[in-house]
Protein backbone atom coordinates (compact mmCIF):
# COMPACT_ATOMS: atom_id res chain seq x y z
CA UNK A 1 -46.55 -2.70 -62.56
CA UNK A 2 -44.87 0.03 -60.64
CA UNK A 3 -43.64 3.04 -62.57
CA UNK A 4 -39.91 2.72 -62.00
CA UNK A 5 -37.39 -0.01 -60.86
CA UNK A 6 -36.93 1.51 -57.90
CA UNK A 7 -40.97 1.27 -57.13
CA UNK A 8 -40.56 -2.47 -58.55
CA UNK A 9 -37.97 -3.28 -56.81
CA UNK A 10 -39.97 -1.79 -53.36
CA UNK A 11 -42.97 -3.69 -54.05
CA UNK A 12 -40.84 -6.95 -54.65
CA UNK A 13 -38.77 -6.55 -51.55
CA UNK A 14 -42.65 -5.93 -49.61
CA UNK A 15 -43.47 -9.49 -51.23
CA UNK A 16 -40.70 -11.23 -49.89
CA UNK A 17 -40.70 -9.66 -46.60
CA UNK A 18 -44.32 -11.06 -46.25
CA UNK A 19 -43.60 -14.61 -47.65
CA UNK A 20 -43.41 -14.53 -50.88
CA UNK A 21 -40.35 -16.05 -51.89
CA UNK A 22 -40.42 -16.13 -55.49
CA UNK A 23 -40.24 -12.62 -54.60
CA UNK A 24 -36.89 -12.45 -54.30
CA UNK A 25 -36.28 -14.49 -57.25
CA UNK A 26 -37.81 -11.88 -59.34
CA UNK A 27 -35.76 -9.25 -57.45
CA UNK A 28 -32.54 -10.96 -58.30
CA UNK A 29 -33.58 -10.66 -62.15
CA UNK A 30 -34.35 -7.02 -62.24
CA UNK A 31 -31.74 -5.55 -59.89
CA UNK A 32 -28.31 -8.30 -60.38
CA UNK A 33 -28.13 -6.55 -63.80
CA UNK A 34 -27.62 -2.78 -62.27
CA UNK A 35 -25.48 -4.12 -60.03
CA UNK A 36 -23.43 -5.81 -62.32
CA UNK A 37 -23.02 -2.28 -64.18
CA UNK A 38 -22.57 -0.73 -60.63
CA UNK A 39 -19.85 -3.11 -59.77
CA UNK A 40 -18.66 -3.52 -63.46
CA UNK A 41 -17.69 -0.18 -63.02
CA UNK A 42 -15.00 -0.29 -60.33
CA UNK A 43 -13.04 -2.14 -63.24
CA UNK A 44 -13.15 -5.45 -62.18
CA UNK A 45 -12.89 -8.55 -64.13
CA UNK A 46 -15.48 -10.63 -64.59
CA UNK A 47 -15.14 -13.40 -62.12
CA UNK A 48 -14.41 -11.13 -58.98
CA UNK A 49 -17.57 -9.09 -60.42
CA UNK A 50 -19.93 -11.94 -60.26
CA UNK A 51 -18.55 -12.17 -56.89
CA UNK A 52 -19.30 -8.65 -55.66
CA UNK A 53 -22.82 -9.16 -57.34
CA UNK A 54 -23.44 -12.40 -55.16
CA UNK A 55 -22.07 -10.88 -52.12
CA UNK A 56 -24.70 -8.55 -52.09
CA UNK A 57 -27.43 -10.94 -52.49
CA UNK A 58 -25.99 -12.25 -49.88
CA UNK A 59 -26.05 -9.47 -47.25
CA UNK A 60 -29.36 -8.67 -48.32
CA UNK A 61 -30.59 -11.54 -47.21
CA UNK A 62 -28.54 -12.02 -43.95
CA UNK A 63 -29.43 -8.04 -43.13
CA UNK A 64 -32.46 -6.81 -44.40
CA UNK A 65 -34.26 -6.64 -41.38
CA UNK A 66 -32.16 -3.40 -41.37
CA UNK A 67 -33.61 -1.92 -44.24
CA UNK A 68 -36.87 -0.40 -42.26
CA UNK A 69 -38.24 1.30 -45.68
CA UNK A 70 -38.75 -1.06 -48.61
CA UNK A 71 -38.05 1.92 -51.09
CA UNK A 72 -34.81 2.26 -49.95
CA UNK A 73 -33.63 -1.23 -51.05
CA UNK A 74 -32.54 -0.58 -54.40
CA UNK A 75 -30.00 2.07 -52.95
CA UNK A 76 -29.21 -0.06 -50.70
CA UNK A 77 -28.72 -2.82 -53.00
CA UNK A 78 -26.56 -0.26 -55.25
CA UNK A 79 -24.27 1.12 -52.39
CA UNK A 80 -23.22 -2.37 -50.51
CA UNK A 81 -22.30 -3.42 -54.08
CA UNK A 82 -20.36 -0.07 -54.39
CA UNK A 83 -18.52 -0.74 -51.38
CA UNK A 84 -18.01 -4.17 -52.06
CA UNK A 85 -16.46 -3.67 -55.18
CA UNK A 86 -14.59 -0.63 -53.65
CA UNK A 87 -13.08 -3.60 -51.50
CA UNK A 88 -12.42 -5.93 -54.00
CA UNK A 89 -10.81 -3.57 -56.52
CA UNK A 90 -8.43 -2.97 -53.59
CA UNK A 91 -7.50 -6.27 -52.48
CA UNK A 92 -7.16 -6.90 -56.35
CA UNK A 93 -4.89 -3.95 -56.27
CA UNK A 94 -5.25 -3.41 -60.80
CA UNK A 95 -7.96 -1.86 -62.96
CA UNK A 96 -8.54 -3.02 -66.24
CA UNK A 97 -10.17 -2.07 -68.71
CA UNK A 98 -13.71 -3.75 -69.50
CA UNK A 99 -14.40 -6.70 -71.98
CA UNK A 100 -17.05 -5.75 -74.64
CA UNK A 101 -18.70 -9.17 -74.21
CA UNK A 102 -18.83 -7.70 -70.71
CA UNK A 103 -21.37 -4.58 -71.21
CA UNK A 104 -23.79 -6.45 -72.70
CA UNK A 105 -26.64 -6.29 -70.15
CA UNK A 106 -28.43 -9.23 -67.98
CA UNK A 107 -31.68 -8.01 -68.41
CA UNK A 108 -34.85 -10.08 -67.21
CA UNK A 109 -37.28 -11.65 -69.84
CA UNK A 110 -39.88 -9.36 -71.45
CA UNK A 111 -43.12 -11.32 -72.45
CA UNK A 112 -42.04 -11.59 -76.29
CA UNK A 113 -39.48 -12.53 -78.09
CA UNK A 114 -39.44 -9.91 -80.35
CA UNK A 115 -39.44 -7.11 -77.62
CA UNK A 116 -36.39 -9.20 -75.99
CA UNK A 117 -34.57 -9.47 -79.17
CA UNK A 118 -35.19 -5.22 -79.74
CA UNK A 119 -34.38 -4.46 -76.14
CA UNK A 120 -30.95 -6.61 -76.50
CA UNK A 121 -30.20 -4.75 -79.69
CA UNK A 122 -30.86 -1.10 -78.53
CA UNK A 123 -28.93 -1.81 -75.27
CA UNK A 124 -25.93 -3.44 -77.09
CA UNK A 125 -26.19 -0.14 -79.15
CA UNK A 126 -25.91 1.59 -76.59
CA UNK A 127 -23.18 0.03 -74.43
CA UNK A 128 -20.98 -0.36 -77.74
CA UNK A 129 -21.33 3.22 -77.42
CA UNK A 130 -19.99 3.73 -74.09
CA UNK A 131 -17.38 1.38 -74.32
CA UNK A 132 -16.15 3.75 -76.93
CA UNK A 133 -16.00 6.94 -74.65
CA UNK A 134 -12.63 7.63 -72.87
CA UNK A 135 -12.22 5.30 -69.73
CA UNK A 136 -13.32 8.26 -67.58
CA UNK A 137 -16.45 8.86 -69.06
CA UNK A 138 -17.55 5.18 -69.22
CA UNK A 139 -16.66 4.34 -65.49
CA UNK A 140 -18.63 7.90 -64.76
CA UNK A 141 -21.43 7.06 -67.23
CA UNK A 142 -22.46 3.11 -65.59
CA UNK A 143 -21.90 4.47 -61.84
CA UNK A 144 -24.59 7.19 -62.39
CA UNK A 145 -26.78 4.97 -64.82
CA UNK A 146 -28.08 2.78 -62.32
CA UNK A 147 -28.72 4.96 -59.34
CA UNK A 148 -31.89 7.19 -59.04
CA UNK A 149 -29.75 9.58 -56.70
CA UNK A 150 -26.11 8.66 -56.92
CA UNK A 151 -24.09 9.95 -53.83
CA UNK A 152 -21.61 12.74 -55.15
CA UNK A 153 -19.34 12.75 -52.47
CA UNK A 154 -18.69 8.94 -53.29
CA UNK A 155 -18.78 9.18 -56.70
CA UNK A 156 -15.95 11.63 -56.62
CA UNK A 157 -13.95 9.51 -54.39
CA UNK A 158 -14.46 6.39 -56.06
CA UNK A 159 -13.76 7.89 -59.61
CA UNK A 160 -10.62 10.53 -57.71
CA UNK A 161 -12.72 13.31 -59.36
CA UNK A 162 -13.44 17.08 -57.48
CA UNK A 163 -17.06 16.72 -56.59
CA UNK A 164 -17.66 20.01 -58.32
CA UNK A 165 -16.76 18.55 -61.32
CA UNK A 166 -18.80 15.58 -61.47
CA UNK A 167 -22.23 17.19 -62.89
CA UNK A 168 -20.07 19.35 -65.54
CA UNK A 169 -17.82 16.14 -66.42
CA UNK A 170 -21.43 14.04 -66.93
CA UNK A 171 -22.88 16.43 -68.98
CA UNK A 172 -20.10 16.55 -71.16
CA UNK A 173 -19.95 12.67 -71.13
CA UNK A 174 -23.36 12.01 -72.26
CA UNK A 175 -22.57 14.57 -74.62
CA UNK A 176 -19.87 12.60 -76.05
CA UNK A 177 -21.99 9.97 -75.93
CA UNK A 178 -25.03 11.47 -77.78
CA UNK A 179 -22.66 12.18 -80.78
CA UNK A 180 -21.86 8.15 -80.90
CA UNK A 181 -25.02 7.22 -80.78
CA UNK A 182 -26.43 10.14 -83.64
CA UNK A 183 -22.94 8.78 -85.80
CA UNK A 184 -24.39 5.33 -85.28
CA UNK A 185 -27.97 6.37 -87.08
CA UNK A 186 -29.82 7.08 -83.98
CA UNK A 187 -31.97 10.14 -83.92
CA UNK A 188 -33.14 10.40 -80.61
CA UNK A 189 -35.86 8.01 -80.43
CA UNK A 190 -35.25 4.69 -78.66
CA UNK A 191 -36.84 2.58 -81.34
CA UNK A 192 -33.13 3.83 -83.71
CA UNK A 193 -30.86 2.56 -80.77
């Protein structure tokens, strides 16, 4: 298996590309959940999210004989459902704030139960967590979660933020949320979460 969802999600793309069409199956389970964080973000509700989400899939398919390097589809994946949600959240014209049942991730099946049921109830842990931070910090926290090289420039337009102030502001939001998570019992290693 490649070493990180962005290799995984290369490799998958490749497959499809070349005929493979469950392919693309299996790249709908491992990226719609970042994307649903991604878009989750821009603080819309849950319908117009799965929306955005299926937009994307959408304009992958329809465009991606643009996409000339297969590594580069999970960013570009990420940013058309940035700028689709950017859209939406627009023509929606209100943030609010996001559900709890909401955060709870759409992850794709491990091979065993038990690892399912233990990644579930670290990463409900975890998003309880964020949920708690200030609104800032969680919108700041799922944008840069799920992108291996978010784009600052965006990111401080999207989130009306100086750009110089982005790095500081994360650091001082995973701070924050390091201290829920040690409050909560966790220690640092991911089997506590």
């Amino acid at each position: 298996m490649p070493a990180t969802i962005w290799d995984h999600a290369a490799d998958l793309f490749t497959q499809w590309r070349e005929g493979r069409t469950r392919a693309m199956d299996d790249l709908v389970r491992l990226m719609t959940p970042v994307l649903w964080h991604v878009v989750r973000a821009y603080g819309l509700d849950a319908q117009l999210s799965e929306d955005v989400v299926q937009v994307t899939w959408l304009t992958l398919v329809r465009r991606h004989d643009t996409i000339h390097d297969a590594r580069a589809v999970a960013g570009w994946l990420t940013t058309c459902a940035r700028r689709e949600a950017w859209r939406a959240g627009r023509a929606q014209q209100r943030v609010r704030a996001t559900d709890d049942a909401d955060l709870e991730p759409q992850l794709s099946a491990d091979d065993s139960a038990e690892s399912r049921a233990q990644i579930a109830d670290r990463d409900r842990r975890l998003w309880s967590a964020v949920t708690g931070l200030d609104a800032r910090c969680g919108r700041l926290l799922r944008v840069i979660a799920f992108e291996e090289r978010p784009d600052y420039a965006h990111l401080a337009r999207d989130l009306n933020m100086p750009i110089g102030s982005i790095g500081p502001t994360r650091g001082r939001c995973l701070g924050k949320l390091r201290a829920a998570l040690e409050a909560a019992g966790w220690n640092g290693d991911d089997r506590d979460l």
